[in-house]
Protein backbone atom coordinates (compact mmCIF):
# COMPACT_ATOMS: atom_id res chain seq x y z
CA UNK A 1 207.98 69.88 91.67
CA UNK A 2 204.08 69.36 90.99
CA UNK A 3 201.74 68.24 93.94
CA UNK A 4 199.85 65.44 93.36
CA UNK A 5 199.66 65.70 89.61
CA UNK A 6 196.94 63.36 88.03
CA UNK A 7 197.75 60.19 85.72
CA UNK A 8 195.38 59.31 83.39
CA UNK A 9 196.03 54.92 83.02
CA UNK A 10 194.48 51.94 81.63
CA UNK A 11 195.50 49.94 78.91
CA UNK A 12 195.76 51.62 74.92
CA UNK A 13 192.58 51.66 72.77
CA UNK A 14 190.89 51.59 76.06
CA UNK A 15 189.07 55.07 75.02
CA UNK A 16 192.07 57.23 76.46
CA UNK A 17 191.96 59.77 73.59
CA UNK A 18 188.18 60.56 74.19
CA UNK A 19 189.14 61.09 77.83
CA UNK A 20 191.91 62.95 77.66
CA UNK A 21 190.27 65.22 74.98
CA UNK A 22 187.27 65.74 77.18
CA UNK A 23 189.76 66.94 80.17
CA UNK A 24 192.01 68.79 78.01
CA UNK A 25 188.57 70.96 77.38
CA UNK A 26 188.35 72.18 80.73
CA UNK A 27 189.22 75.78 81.55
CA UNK A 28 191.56 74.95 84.52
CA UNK A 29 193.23 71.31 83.42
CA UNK A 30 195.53 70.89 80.62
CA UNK A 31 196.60 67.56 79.52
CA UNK A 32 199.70 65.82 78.16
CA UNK A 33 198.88 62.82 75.83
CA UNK A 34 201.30 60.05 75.30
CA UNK A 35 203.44 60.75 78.36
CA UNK A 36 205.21 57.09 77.92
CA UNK A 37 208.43 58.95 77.08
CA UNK A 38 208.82 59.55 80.96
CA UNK A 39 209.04 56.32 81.86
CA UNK A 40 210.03 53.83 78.94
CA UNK A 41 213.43 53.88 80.12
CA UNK A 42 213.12 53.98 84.12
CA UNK A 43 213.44 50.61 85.56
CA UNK A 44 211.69 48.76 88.74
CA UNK A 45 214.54 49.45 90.96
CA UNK A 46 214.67 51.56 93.61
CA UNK A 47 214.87 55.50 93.58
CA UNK A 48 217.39 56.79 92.46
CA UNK A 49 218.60 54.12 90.70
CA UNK A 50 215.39 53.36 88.49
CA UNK A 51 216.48 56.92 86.90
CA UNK A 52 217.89 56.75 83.19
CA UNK A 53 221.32 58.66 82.08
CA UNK A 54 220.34 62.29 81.66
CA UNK A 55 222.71 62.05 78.06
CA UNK A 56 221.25 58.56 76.91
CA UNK A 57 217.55 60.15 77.99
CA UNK A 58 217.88 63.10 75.90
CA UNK A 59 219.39 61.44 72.79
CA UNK A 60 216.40 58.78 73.13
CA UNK A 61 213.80 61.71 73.05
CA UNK A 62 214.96 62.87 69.87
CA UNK A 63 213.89 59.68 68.29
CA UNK A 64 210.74 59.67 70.40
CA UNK A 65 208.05 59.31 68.10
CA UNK A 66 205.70 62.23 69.95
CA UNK A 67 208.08 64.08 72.14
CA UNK A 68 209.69 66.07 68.91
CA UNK A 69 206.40 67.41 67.92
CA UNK A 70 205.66 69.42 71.19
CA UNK A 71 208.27 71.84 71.00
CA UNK A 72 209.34 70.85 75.01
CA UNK A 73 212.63 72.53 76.20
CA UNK A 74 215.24 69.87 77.25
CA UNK A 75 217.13 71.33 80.36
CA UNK A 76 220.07 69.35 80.67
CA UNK A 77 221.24 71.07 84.24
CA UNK A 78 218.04 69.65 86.12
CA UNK A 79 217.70 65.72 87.21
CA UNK A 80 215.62 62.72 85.85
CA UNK A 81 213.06 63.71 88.44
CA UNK A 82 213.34 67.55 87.87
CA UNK A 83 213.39 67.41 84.05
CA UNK A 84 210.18 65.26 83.98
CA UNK A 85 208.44 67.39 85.67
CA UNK A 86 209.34 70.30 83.51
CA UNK A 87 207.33 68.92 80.58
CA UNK A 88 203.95 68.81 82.25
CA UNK A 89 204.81 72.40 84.01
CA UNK A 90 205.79 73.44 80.47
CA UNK A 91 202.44 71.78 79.07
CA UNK A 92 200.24 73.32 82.11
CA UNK A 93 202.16 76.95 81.14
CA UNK A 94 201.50 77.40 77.64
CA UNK A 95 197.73 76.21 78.05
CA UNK A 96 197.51 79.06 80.44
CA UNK A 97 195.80 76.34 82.55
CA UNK A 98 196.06 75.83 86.92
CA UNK A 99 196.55 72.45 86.70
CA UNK A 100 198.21 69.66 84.52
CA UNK A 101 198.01 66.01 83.83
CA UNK A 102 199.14 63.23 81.61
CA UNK A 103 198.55 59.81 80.00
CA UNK A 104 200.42 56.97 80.46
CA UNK A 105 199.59 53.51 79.35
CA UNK A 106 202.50 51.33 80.51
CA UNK A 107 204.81 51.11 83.37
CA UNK A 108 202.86 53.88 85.34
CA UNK A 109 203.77 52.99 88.80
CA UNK A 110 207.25 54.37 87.89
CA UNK A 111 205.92 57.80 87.69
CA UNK A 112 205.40 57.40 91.93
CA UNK A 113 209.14 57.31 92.26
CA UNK A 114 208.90 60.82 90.51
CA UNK A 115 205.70 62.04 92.33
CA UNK A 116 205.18 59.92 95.19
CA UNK A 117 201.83 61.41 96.07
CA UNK A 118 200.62 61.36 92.43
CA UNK A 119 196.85 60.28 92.10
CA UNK A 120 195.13 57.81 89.18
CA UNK A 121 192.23 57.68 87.29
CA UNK A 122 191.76 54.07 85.64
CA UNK A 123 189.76 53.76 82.80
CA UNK A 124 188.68 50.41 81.89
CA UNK A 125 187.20 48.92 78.75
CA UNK A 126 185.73 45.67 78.17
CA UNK A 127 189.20 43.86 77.35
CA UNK A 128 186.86 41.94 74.59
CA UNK A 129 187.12 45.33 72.46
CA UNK A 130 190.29 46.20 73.47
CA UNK A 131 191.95 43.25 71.66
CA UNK A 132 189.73 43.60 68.46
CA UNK A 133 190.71 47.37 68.58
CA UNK A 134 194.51 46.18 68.98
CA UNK A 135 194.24 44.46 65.97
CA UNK A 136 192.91 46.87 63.66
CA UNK A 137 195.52 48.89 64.73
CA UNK A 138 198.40 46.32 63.35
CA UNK A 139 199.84 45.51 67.21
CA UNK A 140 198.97 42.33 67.31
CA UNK A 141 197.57 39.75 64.44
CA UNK A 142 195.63 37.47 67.00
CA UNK A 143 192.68 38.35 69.68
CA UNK A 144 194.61 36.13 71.61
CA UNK A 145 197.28 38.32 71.63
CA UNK A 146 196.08 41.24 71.41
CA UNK A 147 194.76 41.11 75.16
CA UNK A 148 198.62 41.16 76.47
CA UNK A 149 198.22 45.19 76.99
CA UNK A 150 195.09 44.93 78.47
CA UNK A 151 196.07 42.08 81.33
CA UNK A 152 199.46 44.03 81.59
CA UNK A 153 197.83 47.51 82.23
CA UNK A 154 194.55 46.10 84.50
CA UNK A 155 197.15 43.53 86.74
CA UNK A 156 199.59 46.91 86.53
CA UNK A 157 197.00 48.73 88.20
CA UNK A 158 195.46 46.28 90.29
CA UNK A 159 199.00 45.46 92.13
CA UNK A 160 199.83 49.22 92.30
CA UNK A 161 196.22 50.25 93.96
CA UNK A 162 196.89 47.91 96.65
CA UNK A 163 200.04 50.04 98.10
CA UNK A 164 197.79 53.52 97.56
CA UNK A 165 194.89 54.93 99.84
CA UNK A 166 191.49 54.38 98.07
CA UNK A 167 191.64 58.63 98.00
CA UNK A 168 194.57 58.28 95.35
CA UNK A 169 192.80 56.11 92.45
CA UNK A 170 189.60 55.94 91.19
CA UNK A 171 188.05 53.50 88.01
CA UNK A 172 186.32 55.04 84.92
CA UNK A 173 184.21 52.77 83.01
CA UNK A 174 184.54 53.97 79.18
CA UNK A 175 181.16 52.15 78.59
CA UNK A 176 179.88 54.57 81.20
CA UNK A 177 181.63 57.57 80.36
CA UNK A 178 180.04 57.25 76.47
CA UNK A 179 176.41 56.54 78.44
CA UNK A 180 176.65 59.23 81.13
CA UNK A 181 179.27 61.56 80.47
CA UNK A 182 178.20 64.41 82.56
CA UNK A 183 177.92 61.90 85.41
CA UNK A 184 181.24 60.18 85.01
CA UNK A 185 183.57 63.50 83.84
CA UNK A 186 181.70 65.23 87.01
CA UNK A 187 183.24 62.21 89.44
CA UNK A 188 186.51 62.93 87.90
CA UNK A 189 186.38 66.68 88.23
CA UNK A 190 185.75 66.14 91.99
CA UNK A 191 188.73 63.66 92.24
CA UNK A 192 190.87 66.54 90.75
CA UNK A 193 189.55 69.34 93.02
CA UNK A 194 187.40 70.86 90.44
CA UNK A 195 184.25 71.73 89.24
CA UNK A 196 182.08 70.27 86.31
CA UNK A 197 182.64 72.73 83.36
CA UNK A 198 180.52 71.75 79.98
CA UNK A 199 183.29 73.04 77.84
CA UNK A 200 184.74 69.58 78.30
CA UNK A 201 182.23 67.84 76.22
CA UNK A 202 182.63 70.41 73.21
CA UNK A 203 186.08 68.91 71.99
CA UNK A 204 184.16 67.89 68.52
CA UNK A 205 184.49 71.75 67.85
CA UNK A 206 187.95 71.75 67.78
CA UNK A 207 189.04 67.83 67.04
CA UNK A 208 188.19 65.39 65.04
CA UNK A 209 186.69 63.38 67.60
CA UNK A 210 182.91 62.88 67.37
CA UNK A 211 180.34 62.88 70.45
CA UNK A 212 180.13 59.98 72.48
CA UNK A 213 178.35 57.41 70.52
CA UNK A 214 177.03 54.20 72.30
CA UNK A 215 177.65 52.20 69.02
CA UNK A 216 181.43 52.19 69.57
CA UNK A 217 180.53 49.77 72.84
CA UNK A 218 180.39 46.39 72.90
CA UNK A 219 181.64 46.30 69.27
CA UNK A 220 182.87 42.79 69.91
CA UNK A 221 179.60 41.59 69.52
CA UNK A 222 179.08 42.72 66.50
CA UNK A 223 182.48 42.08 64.96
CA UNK A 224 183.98 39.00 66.60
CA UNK A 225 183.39 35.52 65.13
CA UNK A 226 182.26 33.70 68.06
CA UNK A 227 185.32 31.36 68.23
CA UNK A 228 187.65 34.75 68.71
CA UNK A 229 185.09 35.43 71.53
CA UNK A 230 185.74 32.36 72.78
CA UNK A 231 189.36 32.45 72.67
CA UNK A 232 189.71 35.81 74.81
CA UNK A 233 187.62 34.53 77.62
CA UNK A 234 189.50 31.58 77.88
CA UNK A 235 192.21 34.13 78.46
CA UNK A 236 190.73 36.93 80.50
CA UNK A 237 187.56 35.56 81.13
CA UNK A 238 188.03 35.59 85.05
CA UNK A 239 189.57 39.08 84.94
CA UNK A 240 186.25 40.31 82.80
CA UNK A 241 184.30 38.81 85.37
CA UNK A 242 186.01 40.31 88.12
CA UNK A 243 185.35 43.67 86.91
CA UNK A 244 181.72 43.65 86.44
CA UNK A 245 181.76 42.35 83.15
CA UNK A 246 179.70 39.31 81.73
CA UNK A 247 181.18 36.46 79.73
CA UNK A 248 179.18 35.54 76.59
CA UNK A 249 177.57 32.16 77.61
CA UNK A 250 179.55 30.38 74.91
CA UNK A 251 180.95 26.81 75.65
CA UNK A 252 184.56 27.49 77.57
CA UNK A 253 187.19 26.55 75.07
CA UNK A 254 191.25 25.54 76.58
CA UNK A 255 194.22 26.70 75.16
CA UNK A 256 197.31 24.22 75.42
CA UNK A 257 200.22 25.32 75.49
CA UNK A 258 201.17 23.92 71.97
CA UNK A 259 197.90 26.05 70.94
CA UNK A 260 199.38 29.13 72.51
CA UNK A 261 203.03 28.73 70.44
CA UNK A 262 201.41 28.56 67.19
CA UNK A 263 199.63 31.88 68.02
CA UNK A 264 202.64 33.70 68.90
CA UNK A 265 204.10 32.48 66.02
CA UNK A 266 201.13 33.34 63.81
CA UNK A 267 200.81 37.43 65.42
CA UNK A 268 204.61 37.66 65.12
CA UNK A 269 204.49 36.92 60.84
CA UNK A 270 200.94 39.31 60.71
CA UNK A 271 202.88 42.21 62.36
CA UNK A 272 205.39 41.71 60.09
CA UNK A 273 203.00 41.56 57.15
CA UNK A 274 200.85 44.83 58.81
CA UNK A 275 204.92 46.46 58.92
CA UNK A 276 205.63 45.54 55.22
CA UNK A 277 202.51 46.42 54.01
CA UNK A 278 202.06 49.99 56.33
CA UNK A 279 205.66 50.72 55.58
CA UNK A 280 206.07 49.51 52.33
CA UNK A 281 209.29 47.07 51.89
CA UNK A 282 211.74 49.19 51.59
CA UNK A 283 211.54 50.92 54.80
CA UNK A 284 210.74 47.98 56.53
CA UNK A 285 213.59 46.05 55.04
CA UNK A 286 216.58 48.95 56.04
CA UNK A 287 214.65 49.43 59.62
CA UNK A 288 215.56 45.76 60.30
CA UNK A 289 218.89 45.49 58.88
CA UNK A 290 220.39 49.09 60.68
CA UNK A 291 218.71 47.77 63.83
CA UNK A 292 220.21 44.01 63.21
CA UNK A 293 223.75 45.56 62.26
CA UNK A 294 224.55 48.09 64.72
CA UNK A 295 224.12 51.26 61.96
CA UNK A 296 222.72 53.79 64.38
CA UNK A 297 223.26 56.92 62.04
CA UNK A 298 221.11 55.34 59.20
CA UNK A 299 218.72 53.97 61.94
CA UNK A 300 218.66 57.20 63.06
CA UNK A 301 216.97 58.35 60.04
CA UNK A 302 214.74 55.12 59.26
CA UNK A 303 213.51 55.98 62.93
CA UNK A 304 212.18 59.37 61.97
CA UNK A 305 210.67 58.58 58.76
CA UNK A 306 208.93 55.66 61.01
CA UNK A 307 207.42 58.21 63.07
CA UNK A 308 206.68 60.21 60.28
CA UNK A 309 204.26 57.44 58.90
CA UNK A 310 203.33 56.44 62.49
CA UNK A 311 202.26 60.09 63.16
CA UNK A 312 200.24 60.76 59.93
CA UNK A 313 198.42 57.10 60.38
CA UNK A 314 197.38 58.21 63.94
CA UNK A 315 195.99 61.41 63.27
């Protein structure tokens, strides 16, 4: 089993991508993106029963939507624990790389009750941009809303950091890492036991990823109306202020909890219009009903033309 492997954490569209392209680059680290598939279907219980059914496991990763692409081999002889493991080892192996590490955006305490002395790097975004980022991406169709992954992964990590020694976490500020990026991927390198190498700041040479540019910060200023703005700090105003971050100085505005139905209501019908209209109808209309009526071979193949889409969209 891997020693101490790194997690890469914090909530999606929180600048993960950048990150993990920019540690990918070095000569000794290799680094899994999307690692969710390891722990989507532990649970919060106690080792070993947290651990999913090696048969269900497997037949869930072939549905996966970024586990088929990475040509991983499934050992079915190993344990939950074991076979985990084996895909970073695998990832750290064919990169010809020393050490590996992944990214996981949900539910990463689990990964402890794989690799109990597994150490976390935190990057944190202004949750302001996060939920106007969340949005764009069709995940949620209010800013209201679209700050659930951002209190789930920050109060995630807050909780988990309290049962670690401080030598086991550290916090990455994305605004920071786009300012001073030698600075902030040089604190990181010493948290994983190695040196600075500038080869992690030419990923533009061989992604599509562009240099750090300070214009993707703070974009909420630019592109929120102000009553949005006002909305998500009546939300998460305390947690932005907790972490360093200012509010906006517009009046405070309350959300009842009559106001809070009607936008759950109103992001549930724009994801289903984002679906419908990303999807097109058809696809959309025989991914509900094979779900709704139990038809797993057909859902089976709605699934992967799902990911298909989902795949080419994210690219």
């Amino acid at each position: 089993m891997l020693s101490q492997p790194v997690i890469l954490v914090g909530a999606e569209r929180s600048g993960s991508t950048l990150l993990r392209l920019m540690l990918d680059g070095h000569p000794t680290m290799a680094w899994n993106a999307e690692f969710e598939y390891a722990v989507d279907l532990m649970t919060d219980e106690s080792a070993p029963h947290c651990f999913p059914d090696l048969e269900r496991y497997i037949a869930y990763l072939e549905l996966e939507r970024t586990f088929p692409q990475l040509n991983r081999t499934i050992d079915p002889a190993l344990t939950y624990p074991e076979l985990i493991d084996s895909f970073l080892v695998q990832r750290r192996d064919r990169g010809g790389k020393q050490q590996v590490g992944c990214t996981v955006h949900r539910h990463f305490d689990r990964l402890l009750k794989i690799w109990p002395d597994a150490r976390f790097v935190h990057l944190l975004r202004d949750g302001r941009d996060v939920a106007r980022s969340v949005i764009d991406m069709g995940w949620a169709g209010n800013v209201y809303t679209g700050c659930d992954r951002w209190i789930e992964a920050e109060t995630l990590f807050a909780n988990m950091t309290r049962r670690l020694p401080p030598e086991r976490h550290m916090t990455v500020l994305f605004e920071d890492l786009v300012l001073h990026p030698v600075r902030e991927l040089t604190r990181i390198c010493e948290f994983c036991g190695v040196a600075y190498h500038p080869a992690m700041l030419e990923y533009p040479n061989r992604t599509t990823y562009e240099a750090p540019d300070p214009k993707i910060m703070r974009r909420w200023k630019r592109q929120m109306s102000k009553s949005d703005v006002q909305l998500v700090e009546s939300r998460i105003g305390a947690m932005l202020l907790e972490r360093g971050y200012e509010l906006s100085g517009l009046p405070a505005v309350s959300v009842t909890a009559a106001d809070e139905r009607r936008l759950r209501r109103s992001d549930y019908w724009s994801r289903v219009k984002f679906r419908v209209k990303q999807n097109g109808p058809a696809l959309f209309a025989a991914d509900y009903l094979t779900r709704r009526l139990g038809l797993s071979s057909l859902q089976k193949t709605v699934r992967l033309k799902l990911n298909r889409l989902e795949q080419a969209r994210l690219k």
